[in-house]
PDB file of N, CA and C in Angstrom:
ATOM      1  N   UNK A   1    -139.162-129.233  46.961  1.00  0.00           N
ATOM      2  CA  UNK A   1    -138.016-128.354  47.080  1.00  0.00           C
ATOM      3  C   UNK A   1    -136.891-129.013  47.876  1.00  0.00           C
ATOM      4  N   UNK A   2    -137.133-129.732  48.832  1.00  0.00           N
ATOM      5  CA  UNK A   2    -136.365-130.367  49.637  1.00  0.00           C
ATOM      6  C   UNK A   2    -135.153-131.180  48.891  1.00  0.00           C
ATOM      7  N   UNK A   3    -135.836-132.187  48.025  1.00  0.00           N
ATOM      8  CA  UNK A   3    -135.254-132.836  46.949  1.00  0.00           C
ATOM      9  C   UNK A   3    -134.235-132.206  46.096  1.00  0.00           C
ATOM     10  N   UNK A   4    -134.537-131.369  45.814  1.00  0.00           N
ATOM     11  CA  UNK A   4    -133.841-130.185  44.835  1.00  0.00           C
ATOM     12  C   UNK A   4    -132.832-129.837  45.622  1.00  0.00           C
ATOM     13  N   UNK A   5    -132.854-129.477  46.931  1.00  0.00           N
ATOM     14  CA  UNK A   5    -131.300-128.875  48.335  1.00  0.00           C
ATOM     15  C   UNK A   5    -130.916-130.051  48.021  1.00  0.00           C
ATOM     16  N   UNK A   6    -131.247-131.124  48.694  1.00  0.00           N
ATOM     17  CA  UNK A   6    -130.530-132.347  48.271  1.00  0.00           C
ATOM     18  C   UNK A   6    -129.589-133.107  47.678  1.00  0.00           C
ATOM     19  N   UNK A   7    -129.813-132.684  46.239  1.00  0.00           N
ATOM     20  CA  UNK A   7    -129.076-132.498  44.868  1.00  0.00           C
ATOM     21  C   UNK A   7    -127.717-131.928  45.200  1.00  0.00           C
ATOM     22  N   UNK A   8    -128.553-130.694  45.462  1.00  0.00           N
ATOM     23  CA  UNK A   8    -127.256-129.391  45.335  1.00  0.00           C
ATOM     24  C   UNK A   8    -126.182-129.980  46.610  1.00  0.00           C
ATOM     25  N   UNK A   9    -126.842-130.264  47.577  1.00  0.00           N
ATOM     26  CA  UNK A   9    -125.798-130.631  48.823  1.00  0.00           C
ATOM     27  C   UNK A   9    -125.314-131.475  48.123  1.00  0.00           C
ATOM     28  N   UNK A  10    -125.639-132.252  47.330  1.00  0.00           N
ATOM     29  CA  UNK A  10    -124.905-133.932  46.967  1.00  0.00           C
ATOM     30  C   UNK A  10    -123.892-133.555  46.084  1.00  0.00           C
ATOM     31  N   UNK A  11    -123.947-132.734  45.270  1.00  0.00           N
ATOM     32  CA  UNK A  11    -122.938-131.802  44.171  1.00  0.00           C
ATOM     33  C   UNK A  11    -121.858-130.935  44.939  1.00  0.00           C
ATOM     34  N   UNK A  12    -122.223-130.228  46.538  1.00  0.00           N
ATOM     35  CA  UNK A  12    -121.000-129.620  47.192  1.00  0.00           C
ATOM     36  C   UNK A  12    -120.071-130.813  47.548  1.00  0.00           C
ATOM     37  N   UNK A  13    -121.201-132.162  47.922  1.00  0.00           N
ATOM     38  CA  UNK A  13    -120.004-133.202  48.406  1.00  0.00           C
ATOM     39  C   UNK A  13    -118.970-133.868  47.561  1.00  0.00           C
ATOM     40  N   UNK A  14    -119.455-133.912  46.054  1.00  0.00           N
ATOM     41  CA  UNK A  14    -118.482-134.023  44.877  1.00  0.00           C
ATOM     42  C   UNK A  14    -117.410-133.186  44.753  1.00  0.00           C
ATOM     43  N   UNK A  15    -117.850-131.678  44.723  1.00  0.00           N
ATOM     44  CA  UNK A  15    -116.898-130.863  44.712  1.00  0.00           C
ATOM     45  C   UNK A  15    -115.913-130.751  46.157  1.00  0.00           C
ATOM     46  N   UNK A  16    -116.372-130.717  47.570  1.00  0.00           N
ATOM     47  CA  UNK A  16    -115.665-130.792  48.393  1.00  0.00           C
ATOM     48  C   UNK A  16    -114.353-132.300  48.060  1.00  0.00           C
ATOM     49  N   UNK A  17    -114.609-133.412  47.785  1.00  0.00           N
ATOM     50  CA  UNK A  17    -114.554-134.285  47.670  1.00  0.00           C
ATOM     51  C   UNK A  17    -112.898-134.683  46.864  1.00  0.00           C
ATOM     52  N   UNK A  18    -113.612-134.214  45.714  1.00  0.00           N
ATOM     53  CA  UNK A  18    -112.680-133.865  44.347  1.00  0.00           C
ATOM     54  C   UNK A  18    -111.478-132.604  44.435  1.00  0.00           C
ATOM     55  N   UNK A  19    -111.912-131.753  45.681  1.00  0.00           N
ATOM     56  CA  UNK A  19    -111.549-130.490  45.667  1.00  0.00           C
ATOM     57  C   UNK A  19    -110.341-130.636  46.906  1.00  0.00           C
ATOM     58  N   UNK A  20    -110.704-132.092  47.670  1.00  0.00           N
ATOM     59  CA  UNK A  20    -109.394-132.294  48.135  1.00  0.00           C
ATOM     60  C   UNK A  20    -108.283-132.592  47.635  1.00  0.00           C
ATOM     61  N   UNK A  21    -107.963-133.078  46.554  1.00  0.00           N
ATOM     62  CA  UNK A  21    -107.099-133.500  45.712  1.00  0.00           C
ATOM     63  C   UNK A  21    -105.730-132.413  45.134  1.00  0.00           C
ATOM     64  N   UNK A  22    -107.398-130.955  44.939  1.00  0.00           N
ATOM     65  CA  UNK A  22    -106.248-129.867  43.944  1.00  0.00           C
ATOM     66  C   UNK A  22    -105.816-129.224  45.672  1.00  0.00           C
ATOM     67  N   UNK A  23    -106.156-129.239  46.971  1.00  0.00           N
ATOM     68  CA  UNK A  23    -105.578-128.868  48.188  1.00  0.00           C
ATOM     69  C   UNK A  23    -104.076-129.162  48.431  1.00  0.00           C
ATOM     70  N   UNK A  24    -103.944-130.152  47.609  1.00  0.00           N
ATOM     71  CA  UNK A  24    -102.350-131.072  48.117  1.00  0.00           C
ATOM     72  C   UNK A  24    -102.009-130.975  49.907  1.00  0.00           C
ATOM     73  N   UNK A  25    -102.960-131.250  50.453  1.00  0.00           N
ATOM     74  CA  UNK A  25    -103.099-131.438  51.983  1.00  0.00           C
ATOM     75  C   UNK A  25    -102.753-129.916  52.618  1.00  0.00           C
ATOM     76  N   UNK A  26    -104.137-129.276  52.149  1.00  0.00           N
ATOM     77  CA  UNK A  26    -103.958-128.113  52.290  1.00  0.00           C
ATOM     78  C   UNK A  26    -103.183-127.418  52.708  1.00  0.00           C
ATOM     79  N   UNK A  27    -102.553-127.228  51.926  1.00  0.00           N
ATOM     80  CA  UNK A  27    -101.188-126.439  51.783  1.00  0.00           C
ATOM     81  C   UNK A  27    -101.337-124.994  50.291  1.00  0.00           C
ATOM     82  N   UNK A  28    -102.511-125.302  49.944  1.00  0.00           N
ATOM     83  CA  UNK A  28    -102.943-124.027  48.745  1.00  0.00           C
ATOM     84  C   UNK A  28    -104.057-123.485  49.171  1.00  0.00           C
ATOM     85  N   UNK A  29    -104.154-122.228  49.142  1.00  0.00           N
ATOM     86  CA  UNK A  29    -104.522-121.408  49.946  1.00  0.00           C
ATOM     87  C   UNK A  29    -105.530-121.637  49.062  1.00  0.00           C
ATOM     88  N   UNK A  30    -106.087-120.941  48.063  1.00  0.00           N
ATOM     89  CA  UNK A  30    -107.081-121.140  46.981  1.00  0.00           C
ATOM     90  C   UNK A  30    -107.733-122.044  47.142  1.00  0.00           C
ATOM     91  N   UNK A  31    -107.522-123.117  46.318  1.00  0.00           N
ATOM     92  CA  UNK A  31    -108.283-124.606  46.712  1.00  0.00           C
ATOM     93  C   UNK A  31    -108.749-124.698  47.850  1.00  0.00           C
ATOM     94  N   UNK A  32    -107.648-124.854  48.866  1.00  0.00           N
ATOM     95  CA  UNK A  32    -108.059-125.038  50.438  1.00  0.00           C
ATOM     96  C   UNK A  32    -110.008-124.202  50.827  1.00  0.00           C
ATOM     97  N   UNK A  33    -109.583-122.786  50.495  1.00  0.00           N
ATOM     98  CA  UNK A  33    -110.646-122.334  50.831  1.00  0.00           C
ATOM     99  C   UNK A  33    -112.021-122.721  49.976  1.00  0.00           C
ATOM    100  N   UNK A  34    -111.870-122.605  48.717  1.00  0.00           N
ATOM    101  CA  UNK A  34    -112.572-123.120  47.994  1.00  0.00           C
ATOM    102  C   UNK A  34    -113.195-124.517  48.742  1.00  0.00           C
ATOM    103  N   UNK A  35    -112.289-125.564  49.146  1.00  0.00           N
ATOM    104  CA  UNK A  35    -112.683-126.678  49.536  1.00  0.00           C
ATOM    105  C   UNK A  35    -114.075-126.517  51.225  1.00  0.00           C
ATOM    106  N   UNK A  36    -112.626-125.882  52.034  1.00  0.00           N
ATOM    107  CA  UNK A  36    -114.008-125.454  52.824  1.00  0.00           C
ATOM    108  C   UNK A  36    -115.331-124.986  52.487  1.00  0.00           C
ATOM    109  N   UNK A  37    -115.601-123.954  51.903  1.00  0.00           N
ATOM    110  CA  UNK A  37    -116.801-123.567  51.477  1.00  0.00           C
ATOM    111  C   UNK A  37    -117.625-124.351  51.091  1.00  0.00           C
ATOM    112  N   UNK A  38    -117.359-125.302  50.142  1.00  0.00           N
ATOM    113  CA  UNK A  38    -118.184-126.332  49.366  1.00  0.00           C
ATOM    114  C   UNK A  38    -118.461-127.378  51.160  1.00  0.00           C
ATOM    115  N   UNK A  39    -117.368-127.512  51.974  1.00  0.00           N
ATOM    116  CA  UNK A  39    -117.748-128.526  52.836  1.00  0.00           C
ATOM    117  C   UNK A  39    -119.140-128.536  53.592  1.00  0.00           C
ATOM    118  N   UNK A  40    -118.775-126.725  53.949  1.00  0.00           N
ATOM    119  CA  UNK A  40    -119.475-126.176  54.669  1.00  0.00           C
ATOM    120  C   UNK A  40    -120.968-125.673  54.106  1.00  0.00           C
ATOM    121  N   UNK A  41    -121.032-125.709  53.034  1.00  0.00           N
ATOM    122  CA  UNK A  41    -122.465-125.561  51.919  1.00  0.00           C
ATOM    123  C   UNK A  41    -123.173-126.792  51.673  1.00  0.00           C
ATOM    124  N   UNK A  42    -122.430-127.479  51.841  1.00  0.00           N
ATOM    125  CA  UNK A  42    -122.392-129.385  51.869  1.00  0.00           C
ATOM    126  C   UNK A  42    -123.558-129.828  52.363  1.00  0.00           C
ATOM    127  N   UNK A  43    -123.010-129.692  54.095  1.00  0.00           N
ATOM    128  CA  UNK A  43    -123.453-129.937  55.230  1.00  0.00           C
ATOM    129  C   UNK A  43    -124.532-129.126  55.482  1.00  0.00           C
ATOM    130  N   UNK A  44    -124.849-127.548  55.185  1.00  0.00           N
ATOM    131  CA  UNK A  44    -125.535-126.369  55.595  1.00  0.00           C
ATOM    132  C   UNK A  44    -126.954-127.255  54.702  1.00  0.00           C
ATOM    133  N   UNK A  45    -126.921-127.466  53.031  1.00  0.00           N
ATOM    134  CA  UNK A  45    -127.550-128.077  52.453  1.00  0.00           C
ATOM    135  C   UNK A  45    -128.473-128.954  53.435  1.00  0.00           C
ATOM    136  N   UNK A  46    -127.572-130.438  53.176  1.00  0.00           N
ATOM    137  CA  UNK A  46    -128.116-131.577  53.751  1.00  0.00           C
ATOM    138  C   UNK A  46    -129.184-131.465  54.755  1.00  0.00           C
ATOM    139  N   UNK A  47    -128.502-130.015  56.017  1.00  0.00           N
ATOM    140  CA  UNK A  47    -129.143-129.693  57.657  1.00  0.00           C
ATOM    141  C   UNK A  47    -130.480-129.409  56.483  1.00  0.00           C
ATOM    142  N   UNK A  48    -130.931-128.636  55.900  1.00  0.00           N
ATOM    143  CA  UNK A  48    -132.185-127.750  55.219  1.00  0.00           C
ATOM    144  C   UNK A  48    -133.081-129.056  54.869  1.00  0.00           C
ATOM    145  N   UNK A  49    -132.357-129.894  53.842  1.00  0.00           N
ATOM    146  CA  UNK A  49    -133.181-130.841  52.906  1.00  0.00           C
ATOM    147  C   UNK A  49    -133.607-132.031  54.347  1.00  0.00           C
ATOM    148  N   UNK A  50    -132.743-132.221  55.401  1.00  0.00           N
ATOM    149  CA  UNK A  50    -133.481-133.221  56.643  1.00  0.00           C
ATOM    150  C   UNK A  50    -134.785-132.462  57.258  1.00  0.00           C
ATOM    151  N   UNK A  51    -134.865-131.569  57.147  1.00  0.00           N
ATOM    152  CA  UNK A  51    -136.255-130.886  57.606  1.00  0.00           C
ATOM    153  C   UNK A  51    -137.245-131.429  56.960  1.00  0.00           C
ATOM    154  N   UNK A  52    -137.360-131.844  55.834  1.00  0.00           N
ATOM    155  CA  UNK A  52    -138.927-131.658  55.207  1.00  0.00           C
ATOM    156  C   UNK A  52    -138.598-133.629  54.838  1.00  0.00           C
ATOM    157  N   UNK A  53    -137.401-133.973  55.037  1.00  0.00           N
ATOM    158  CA  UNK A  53    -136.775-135.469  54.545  1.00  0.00           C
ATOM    159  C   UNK A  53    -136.317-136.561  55.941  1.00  0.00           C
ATOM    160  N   UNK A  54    -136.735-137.488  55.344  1.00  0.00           N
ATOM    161  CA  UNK A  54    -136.281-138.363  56.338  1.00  0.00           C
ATOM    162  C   UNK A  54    -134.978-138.835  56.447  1.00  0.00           C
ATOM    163  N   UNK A  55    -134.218-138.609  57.641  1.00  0.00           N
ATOM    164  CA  UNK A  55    -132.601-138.764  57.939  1.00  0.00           C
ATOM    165  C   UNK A  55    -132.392-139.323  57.047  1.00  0.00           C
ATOM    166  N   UNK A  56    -132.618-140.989  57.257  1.00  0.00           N
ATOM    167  CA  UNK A  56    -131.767-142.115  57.003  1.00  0.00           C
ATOM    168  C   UNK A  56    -131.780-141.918  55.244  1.00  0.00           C
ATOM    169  N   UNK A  57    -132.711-141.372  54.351  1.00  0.00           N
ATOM    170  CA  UNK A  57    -132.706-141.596  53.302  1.00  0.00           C
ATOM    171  C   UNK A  57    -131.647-140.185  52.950  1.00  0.00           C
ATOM    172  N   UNK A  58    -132.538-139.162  53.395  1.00  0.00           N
ATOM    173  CA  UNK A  58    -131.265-138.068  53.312  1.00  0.00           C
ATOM    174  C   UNK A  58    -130.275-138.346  52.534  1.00  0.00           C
ATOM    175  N   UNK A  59    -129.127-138.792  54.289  1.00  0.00           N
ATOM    176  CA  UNK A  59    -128.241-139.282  54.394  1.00  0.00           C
ATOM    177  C   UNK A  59    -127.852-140.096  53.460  1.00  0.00           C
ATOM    178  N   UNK A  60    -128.313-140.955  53.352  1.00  0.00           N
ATOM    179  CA  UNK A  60    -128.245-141.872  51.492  1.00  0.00           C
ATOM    180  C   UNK A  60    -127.741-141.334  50.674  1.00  0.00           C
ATOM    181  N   UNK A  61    -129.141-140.560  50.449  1.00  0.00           N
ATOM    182  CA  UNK A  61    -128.982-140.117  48.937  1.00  0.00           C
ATOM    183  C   UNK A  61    -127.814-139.008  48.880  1.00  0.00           C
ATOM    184  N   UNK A  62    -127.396-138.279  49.660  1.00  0.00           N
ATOM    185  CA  UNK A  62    -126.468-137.269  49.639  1.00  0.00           C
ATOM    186  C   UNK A  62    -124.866-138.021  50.144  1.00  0.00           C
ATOM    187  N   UNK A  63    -124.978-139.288  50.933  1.00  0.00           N
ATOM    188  CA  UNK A  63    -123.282-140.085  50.760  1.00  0.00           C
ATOM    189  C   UNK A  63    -123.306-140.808  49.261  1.00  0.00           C
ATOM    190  N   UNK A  64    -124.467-140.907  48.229  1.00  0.00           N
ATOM    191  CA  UNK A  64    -124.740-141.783  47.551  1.00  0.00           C
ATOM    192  C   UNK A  64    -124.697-141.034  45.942  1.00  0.00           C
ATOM    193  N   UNK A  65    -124.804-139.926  46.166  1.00  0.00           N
ATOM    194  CA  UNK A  65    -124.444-138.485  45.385  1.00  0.00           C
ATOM    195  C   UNK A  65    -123.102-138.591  45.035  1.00  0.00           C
ATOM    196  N   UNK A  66    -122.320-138.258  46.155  1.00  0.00           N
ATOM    197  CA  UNK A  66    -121.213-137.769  46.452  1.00  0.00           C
ATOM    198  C   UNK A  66    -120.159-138.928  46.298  1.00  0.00           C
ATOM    199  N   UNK A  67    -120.560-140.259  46.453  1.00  0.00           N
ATOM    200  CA  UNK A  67    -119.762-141.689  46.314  1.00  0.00           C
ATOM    201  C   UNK A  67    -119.554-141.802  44.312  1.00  0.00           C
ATOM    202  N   UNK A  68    -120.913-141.818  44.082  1.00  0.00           N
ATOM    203  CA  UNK A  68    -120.892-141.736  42.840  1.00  0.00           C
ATOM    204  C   UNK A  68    -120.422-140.808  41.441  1.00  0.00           C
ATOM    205  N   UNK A  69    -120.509-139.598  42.513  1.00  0.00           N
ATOM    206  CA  UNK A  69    -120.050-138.377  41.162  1.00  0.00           C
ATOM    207  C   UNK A  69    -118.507-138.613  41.639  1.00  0.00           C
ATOM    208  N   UNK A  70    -117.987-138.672  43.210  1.00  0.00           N
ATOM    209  CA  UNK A  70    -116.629-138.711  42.650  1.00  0.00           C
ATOM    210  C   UNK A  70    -115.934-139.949  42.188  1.00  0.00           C
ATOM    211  N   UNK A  71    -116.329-140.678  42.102  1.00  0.00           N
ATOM    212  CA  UNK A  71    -115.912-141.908  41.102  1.00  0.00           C
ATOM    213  C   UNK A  71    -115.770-141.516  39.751  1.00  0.00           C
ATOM    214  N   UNK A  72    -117.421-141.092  39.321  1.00  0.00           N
ATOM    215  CA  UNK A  72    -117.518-140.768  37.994  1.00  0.00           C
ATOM    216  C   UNK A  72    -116.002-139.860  37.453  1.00  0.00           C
ATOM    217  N   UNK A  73    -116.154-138.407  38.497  1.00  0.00           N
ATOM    218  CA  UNK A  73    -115.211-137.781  38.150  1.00  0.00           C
ATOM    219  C   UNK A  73    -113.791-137.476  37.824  1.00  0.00           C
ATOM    220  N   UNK A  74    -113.696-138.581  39.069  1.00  0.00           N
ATOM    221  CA  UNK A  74    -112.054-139.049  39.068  1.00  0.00           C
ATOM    222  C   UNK A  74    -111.201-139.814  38.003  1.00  0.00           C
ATOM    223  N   UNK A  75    -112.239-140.455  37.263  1.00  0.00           N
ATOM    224  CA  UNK A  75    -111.812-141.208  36.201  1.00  0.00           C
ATOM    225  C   UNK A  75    -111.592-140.467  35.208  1.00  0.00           C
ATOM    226  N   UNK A  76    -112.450-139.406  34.716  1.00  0.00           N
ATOM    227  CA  UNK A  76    -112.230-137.965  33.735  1.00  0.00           C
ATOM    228  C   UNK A  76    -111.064-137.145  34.243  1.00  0.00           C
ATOM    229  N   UNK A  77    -110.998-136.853  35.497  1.00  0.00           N
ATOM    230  CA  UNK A  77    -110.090-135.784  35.663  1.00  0.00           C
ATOM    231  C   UNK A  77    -108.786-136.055  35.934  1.00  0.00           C
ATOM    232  N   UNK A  78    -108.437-137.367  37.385  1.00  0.00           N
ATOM    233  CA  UNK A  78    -107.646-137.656  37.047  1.00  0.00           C
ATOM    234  C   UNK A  78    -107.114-139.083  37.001  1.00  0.00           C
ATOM    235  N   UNK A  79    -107.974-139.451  35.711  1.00  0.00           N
ATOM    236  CA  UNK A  79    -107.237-140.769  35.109  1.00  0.00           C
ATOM    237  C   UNK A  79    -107.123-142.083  35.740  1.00  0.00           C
ATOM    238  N   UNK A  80    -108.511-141.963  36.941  1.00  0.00           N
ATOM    239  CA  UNK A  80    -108.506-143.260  37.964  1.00  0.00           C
ATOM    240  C   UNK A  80    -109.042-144.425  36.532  1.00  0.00           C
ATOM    241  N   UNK A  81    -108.572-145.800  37.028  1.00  0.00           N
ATOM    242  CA  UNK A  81    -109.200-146.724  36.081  1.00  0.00           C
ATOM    243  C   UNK A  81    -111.022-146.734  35.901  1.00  0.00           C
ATOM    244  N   UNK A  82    -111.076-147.350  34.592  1.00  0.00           N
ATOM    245  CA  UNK A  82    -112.388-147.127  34.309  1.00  0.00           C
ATOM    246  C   UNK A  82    -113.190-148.445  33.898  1.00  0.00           C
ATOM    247  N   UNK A  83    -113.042-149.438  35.077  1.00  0.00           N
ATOM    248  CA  UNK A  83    -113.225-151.015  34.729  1.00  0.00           C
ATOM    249  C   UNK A  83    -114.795-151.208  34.359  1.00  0.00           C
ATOM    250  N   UNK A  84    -115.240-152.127  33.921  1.00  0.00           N
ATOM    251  CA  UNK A  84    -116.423-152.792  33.943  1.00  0.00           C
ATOM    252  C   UNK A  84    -117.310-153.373  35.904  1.00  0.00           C
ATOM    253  N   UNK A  85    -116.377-153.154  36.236  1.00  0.00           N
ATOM    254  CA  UNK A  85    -116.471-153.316  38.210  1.00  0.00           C
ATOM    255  C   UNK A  85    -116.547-152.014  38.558  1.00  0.00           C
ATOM    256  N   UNK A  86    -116.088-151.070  38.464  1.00  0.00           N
ATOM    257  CA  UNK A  86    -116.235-149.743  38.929  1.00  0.00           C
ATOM    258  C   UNK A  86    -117.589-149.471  38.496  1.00  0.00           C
ATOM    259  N   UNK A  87    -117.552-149.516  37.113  1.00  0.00           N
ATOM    260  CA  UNK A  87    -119.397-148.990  36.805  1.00  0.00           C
ATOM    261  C   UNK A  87    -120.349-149.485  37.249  1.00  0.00           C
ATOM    262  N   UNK A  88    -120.592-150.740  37.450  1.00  0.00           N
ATOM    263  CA  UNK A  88    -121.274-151.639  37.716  1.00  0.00           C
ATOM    264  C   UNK A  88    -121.537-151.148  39.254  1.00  0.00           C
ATOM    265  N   UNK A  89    -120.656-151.137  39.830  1.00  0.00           N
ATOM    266  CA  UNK A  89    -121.061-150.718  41.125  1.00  0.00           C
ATOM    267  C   UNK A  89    -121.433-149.237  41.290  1.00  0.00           C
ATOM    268  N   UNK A  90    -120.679-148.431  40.583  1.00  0.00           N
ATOM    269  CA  UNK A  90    -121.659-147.101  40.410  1.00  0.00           C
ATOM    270  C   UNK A  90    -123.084-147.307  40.370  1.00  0.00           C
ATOM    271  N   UNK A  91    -123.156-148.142  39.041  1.00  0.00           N
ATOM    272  CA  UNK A  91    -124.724-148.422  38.812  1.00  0.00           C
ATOM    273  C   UNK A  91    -126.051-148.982  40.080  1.00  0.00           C
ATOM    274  N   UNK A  92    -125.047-149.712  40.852  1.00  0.00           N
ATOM    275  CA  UNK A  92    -125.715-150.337  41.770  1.00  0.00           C
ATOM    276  C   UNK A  92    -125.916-148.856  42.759  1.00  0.00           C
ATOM    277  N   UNK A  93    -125.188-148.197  43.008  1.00  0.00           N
ATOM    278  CA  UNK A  93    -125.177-147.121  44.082  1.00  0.00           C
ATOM    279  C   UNK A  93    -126.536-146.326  43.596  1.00  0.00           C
ATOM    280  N   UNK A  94    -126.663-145.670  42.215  1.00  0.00           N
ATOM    281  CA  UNK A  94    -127.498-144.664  41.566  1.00  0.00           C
ATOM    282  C   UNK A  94    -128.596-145.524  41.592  1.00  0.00           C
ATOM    283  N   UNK A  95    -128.945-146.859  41.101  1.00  0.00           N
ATOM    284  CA  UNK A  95    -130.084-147.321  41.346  1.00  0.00           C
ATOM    285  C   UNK A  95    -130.691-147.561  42.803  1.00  0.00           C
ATOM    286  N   UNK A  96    -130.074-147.491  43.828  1.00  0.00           N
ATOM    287  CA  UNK A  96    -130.168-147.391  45.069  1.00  0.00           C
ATOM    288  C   UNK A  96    -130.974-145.975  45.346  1.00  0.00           C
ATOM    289  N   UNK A  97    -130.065-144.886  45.133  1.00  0.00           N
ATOM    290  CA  UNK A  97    -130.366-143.465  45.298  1.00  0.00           C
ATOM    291  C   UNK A  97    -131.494-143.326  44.525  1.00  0.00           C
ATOM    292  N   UNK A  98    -132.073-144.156  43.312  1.00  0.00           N
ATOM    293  CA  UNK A  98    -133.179-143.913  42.214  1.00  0.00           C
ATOM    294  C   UNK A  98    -134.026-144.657  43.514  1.00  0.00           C
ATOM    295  N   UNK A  99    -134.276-145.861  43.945  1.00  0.00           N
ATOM    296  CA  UNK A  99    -134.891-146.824  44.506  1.00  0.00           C
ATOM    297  C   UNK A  99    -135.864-145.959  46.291  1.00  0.00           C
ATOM    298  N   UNK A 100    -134.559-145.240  46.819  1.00  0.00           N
ATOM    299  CA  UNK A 100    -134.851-144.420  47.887  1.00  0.00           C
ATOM    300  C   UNK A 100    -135.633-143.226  47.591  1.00  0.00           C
ATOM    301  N   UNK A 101    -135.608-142.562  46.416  1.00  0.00           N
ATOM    302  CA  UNK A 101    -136.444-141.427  46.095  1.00  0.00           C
ATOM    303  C   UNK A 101    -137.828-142.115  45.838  1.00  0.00           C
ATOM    304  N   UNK A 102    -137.556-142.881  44.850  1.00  0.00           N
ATOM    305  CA  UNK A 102    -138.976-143.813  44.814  1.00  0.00           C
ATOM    306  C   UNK A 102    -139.757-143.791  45.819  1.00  0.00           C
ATOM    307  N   UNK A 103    -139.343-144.252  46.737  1.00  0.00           N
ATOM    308  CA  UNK A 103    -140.336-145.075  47.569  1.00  0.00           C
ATOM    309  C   UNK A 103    -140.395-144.234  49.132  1.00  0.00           C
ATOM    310  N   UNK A 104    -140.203-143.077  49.097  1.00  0.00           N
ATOM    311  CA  UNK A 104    -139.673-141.880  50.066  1.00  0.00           C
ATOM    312  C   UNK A 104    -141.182-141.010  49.340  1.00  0.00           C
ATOM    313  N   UNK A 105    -142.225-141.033  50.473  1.00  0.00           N
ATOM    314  CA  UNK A 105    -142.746-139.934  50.532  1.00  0.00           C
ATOM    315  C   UNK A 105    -143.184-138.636  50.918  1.00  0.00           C
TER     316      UNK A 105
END
């Protein structure tokens, strides 16, 4: 189950993430709050999934979540470049985050 909070924290940090963008330095009330919430569900997450998980991998896998989906995302939404170097290093990040679950018992 731990694994599973994990996830979900790693998905608020995408959305917090991504969700700074539609804020325009919070100055929109909407977004803005929206953004908090996700920060704060983020973090609330992560605190739950370190209980039953070890920090350092945690920590990983949920900056390693959140590095990767907003890359992914930014390139779909808004139009960041989409090189053969960007993926590649995505790839390296997710096989990392694959590598730490592995071997995390």
């Amino acid at each position: 189950m731990a694994w599973i909070i994990l996830i979900f924290a790693g998905l608020f940090e995408i959305a917090w993430a991504i969700g700074l963008k539609y804020t325009e330095g919070f100055t929109r009330l909407w977004p803005s709050i929206g953004n908090m919430i996700s920060m704060v569900a983020s973090i609330w997450l992560l605190e739950l999934a370190i209980r039953k998980l070890p920090l350092g991998t945690a920590y990983a896998i949920w900056t390693g979540i959140g590095i990767a989906g907003t890359v992914i995302l930014s390139i779909f939404l808004f139009e960041e470049a989409c090189t053969p170097g960007r993926l590649i290093c995505v790839g390296f990040i997710l096989t990392g985050i694959l590598g730490l679950k592995l071997t995390t018992s």
